[in-house]
Protein backbone atom coordinates (compact mmCIF):
# COMPACT_ATOMS: atom_id res chain seq x y z
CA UNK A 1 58.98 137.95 87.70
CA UNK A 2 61.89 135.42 88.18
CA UNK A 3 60.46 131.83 88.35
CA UNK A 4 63.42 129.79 88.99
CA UNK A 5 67.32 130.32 88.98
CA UNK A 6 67.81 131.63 85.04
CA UNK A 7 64.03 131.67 84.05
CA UNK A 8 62.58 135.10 84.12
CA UNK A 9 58.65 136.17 83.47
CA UNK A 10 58.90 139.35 81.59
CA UNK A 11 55.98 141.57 81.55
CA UNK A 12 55.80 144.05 78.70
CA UNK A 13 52.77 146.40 77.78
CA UNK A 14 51.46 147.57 74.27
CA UNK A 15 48.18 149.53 73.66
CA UNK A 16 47.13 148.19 77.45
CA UNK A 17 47.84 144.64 76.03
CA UNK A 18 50.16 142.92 78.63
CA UNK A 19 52.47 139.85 77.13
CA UNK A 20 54.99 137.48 78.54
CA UNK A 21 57.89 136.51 76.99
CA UNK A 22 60.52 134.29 78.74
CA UNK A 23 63.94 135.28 79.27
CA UNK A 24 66.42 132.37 80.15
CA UNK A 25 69.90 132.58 81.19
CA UNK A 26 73.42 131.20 82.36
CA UNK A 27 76.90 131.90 82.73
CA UNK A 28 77.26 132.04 78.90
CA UNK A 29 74.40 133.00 77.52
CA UNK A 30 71.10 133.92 77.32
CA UNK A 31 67.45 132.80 75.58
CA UNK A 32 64.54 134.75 74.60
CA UNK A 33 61.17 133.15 74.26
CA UNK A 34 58.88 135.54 71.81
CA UNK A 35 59.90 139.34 70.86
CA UNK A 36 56.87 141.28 71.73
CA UNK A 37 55.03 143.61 69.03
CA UNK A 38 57.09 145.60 66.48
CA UNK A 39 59.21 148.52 68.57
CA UNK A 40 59.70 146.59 71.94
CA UNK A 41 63.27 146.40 71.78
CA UNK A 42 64.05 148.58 74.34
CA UNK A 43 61.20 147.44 76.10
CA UNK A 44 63.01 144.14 75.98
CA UNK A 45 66.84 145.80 76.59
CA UNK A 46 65.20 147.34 79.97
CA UNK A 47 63.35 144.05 81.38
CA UNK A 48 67.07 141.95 80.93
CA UNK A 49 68.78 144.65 82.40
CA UNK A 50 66.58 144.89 85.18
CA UNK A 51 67.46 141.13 86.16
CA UNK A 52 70.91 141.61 85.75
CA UNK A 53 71.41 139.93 82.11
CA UNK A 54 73.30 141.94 79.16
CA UNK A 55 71.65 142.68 75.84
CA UNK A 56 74.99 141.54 74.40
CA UNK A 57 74.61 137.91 76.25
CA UNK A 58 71.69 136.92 73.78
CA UNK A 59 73.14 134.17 71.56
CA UNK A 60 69.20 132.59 71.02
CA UNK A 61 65.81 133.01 69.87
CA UNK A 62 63.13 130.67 70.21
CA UNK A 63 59.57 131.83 68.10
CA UNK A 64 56.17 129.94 69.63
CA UNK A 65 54.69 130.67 66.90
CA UNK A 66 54.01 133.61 64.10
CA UNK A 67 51.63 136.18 65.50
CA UNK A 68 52.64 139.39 65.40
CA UNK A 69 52.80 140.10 69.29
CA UNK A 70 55.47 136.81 69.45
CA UNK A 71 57.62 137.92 66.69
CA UNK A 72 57.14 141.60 66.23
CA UNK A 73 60.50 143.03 67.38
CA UNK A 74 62.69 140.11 65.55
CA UNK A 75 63.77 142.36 62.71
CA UNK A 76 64.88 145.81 64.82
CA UNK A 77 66.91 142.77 67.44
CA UNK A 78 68.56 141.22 64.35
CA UNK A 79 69.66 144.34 63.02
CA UNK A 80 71.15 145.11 66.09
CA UNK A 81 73.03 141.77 67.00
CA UNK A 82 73.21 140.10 63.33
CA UNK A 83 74.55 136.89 63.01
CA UNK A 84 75.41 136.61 66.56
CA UNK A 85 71.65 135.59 66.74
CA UNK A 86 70.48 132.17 66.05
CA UNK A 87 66.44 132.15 66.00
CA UNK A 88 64.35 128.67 66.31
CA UNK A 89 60.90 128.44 65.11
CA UNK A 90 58.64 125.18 63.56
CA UNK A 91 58.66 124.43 60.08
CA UNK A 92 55.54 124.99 59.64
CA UNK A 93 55.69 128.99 60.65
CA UNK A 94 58.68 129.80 59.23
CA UNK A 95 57.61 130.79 55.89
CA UNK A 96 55.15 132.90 57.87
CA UNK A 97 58.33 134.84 60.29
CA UNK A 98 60.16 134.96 57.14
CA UNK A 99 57.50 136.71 55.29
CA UNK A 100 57.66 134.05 52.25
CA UNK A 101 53.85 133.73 53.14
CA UNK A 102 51.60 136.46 54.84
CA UNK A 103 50.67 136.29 58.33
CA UNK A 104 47.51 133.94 58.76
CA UNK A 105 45.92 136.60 61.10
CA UNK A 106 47.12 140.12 60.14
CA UNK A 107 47.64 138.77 56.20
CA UNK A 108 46.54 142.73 55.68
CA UNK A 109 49.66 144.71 57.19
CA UNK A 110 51.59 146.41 54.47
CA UNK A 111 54.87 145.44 55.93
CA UNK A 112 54.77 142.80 58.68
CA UNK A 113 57.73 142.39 60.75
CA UNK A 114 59.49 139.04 59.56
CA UNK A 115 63.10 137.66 60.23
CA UNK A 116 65.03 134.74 59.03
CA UNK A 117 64.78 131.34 60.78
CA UNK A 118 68.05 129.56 61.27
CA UNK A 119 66.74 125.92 62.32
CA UNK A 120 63.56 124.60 62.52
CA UNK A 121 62.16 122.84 65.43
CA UNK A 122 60.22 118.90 65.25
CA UNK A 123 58.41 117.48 68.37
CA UNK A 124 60.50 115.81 70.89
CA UNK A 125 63.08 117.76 70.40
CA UNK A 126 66.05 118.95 72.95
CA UNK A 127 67.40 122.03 72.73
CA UNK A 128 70.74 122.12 75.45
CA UNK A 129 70.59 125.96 76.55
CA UNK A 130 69.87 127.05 79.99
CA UNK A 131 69.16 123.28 81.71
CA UNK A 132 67.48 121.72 78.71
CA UNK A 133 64.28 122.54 76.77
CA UNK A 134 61.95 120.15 74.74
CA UNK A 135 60.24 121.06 72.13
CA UNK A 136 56.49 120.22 72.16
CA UNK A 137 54.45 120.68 68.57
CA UNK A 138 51.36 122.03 69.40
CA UNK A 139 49.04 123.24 66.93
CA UNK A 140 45.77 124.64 66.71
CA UNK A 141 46.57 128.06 67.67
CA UNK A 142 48.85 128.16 64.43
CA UNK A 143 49.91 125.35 62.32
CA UNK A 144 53.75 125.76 63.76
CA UNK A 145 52.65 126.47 67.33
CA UNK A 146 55.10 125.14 69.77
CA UNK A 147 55.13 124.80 73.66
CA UNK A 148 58.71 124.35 76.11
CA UNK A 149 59.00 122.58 78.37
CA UNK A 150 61.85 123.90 80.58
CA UNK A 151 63.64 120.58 82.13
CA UNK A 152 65.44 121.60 85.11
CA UNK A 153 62.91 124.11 86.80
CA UNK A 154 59.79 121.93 85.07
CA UNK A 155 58.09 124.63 84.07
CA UNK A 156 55.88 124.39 80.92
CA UNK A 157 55.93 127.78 78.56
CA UNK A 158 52.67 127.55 76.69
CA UNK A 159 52.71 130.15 74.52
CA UNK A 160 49.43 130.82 72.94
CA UNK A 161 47.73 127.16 73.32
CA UNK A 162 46.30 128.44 76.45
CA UNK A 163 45.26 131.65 78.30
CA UNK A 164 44.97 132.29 82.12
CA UNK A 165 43.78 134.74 84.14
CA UNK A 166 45.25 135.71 87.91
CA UNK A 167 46.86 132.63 88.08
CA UNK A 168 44.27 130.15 86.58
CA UNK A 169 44.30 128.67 84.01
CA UNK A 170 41.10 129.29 81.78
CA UNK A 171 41.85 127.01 78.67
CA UNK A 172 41.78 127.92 75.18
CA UNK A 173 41.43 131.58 73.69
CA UNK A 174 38.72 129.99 71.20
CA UNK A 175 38.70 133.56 69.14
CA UNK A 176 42.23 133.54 68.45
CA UNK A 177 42.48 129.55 67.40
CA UNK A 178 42.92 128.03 63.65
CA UNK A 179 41.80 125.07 64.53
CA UNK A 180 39.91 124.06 67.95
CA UNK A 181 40.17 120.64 67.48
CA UNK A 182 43.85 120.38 66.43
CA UNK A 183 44.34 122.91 69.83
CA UNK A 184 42.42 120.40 71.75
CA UNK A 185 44.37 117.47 71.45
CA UNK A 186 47.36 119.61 71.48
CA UNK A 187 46.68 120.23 75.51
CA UNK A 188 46.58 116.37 76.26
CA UNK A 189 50.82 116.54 75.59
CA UNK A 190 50.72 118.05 78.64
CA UNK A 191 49.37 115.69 80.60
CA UNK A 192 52.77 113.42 80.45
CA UNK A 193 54.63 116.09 81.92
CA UNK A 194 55.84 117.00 85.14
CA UNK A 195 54.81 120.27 85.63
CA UNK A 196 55.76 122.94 88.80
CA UNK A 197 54.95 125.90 86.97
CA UNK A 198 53.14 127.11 83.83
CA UNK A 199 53.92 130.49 81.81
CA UNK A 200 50.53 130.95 79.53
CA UNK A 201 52.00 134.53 76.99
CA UNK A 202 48.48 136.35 77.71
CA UNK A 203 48.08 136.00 81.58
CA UNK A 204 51.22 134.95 82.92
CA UNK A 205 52.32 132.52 85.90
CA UNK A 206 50.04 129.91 87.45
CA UNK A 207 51.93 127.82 90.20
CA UNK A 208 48.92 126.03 91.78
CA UNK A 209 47.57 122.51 91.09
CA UNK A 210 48.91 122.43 88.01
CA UNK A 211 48.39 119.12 86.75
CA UNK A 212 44.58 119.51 88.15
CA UNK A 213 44.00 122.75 86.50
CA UNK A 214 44.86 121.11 82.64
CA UNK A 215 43.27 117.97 83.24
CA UNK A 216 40.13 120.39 83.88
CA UNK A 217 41.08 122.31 80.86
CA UNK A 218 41.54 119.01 78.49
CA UNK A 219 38.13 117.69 79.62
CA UNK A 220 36.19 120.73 78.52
């Protein structure tokens, strides 16, 4: 589902589990936001070239976070495109996504996917691709947990730090959390920002009374 000029809502399926990653894009290059479970590269190859946008024009990576279902397909897309691939993730995940730790959540799989991070991400932080995107630290979800917020279409990626369902937005998965506390006060960032659109990974698009609809959410 395109959102804006360059920002694309993919919608990918696994086991009847739908996910939304984030495909950005220009003339030079393009961004992916999450890889899906293990084996979704095609699934990934198809959605870009449904929109128009090369396999071959993805230069960047950017992990939310180190669930499986957000970095599951790293390793098979690295293999394929090597070091033409730089991948972004938070400090604190990236032992996690480079398998120097196990997996806070699925510590039992025998061989978790796991990929190397090239430079870690801090709060505050710009990144220059596709308009602009800041970094936003928030954890709770995962200790390395990050949010985007896209600049030049102001639309927020939230990653796992909330849920929504047919275009609401329902708060926090509470099952699925670390640490509710820490993933309550991560939400208030988003107050500050000037939001037209919101991309939660598990539900999708909400484009409605945004700011109205997290205020709600932060006050639960």
């Amino acid at each position: 589902m395109g959102i804006y000029k360059g920002v694309e809502m993919l919608h990918l399926e696994f086991n009847e589990i739908i996910i939304h990653p984030i495909l950005l894009w220009d003339e030079e290059m393009a961004v992916l936001i999450d890889t899906g479970f293990p084996g979704q590269i095609e699934d990934i190859r198809v959605a870009m070239e449904k929109v128009g946008v090369s396999f071959e024009k993805l230069k960047v990576i950017i992990l939310t976070h180190q669930d499986i279902d957000h970095i599951g397909s790293i390793p098979e897309i690295l293999q394929e495109c090597g070091s033409k691939i730089k991948v972004y993730a938070h400090d604190l995940d990236k032992p996690y996504i480079q398998g120097e730790l196990s997996l806070l959540k699925d510590g039992h799989l025998e061989n978790p996917p796991k990929g190397k991070v090239d430079e870690t991400l801090k709060d505050g932080q710009e990144l220059p691709y596709c308009g602009g995107i800041r970094i936003i630290h928030t954890p709770g979800h995962t200790p390395g947990h990050i949010s985007l917020y896209l600049k030049q279409s102001k639309t927020l990626i939230a990653g796992d730090s909330m849920y929504s369902e047919n275009g609401i937005i329902k708060g926090i998965h509470v099952p699925t959390v670390l640490d509710i506390k820490e993933a309550r006060l991560s939400l208030k960032k988003y107050l500050d920002l000037e939001i037209e659109s919101v991309v939660c990974y598990h539900g999708g698009l909400s484009k409605v009374n945004i700011h109205d609809q997290i205020q709600e959410v932060v006050s639960c």
